[in-house]
C-alpha atoms as a PDB file:
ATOM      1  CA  UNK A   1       0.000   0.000   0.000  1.00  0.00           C
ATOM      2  CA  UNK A   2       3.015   2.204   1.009  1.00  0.00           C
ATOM      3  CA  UNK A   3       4.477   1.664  -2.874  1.00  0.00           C
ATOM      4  CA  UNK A   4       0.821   2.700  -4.319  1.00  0.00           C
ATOM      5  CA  UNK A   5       0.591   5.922  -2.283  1.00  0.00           C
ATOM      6  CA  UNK A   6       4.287   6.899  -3.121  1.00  0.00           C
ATOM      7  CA  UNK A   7       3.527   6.215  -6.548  1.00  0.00           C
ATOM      8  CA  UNK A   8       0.425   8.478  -6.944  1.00  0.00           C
ATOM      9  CA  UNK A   9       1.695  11.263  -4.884  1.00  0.00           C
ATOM     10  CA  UNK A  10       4.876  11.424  -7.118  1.00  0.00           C
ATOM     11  CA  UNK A  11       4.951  14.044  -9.377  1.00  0.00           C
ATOM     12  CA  UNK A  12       7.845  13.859 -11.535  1.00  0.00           C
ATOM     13  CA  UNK A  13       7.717  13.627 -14.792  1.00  0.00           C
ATOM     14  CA  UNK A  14       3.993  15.798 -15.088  1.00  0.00           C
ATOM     15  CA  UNK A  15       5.827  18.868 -16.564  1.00  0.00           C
ATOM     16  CA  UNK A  16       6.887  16.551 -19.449  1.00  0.00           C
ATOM     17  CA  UNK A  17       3.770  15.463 -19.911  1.00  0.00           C
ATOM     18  CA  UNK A  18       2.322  18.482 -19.912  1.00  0.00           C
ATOM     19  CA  UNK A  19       4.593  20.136 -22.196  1.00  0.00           C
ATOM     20  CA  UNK A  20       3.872  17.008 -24.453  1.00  0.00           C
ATOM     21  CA  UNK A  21       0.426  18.166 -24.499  1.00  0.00           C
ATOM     22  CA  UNK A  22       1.099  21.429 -25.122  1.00  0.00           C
ATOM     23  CA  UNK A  23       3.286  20.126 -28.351  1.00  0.00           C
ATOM     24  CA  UNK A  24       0.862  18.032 -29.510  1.00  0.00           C
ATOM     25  CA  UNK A  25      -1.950  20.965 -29.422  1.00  0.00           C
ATOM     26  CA  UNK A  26       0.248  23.439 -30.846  1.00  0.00           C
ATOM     27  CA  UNK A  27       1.152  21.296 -33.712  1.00  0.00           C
ATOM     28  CA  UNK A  28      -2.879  20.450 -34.794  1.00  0.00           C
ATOM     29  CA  UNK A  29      -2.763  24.335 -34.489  1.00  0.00           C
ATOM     30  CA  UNK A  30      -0.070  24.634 -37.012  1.00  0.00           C
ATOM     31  CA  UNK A  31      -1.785  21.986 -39.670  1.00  0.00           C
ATOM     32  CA  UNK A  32      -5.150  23.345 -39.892  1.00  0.00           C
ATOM     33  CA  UNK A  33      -3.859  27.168 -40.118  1.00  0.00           C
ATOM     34  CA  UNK A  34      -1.216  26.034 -43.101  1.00  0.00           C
ATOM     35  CA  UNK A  35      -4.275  24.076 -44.529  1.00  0.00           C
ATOM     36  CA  UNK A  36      -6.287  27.250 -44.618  1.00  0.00           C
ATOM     37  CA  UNK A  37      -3.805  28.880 -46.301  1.00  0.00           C
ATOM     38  CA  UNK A  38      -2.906  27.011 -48.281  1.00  0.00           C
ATOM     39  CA  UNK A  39      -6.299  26.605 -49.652  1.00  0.00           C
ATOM     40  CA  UNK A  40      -5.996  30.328 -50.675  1.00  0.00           C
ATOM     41  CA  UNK A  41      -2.805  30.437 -51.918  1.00  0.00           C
ATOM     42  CA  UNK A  42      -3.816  28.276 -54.939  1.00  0.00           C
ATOM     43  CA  UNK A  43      -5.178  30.790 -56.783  1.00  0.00           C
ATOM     44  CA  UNK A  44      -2.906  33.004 -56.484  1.00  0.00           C
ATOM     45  CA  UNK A  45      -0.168  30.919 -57.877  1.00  0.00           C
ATOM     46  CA  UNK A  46      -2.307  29.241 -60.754  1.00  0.00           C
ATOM     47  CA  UNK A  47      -2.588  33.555 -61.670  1.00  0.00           C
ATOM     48  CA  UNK A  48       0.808  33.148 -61.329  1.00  0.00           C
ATOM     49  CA  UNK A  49       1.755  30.628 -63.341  1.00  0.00           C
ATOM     50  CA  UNK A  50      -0.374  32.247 -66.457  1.00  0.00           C
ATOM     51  CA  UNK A  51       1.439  34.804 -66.687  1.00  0.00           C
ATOM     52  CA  UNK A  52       4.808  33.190 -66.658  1.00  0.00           C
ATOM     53  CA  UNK A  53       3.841  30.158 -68.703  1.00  0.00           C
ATOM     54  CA  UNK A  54       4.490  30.859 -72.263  1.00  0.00           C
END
């Protein structure tokens, strides 16, 4: 019982996880704003791409 109580009242190792977290929620943040841009973008390089194309 001793080694179960120790266990849940350790801490270490939370700030990891919570920076883990953090990662992963900043990185579906990232995708779906370059997704939305990049839906945008598209036609402004097919404009682009007339005009240079011979």
């Amino acid at each position: 019982m001793k080694l179960i109580n120790r266990f849940i009242a350790d801490d270490n190792g939370a700030t990891s996880i919570e920076y883990g977290v953090l990662a992963g929620f900043a990185s579906v943040m990232i995708a779906t704003g370059a997704y939305a841009i990049g839906e945008n973008l598209v036609p402004i390089f097919d404009s682009i791409v007339k005009y240079l194309a011979p």
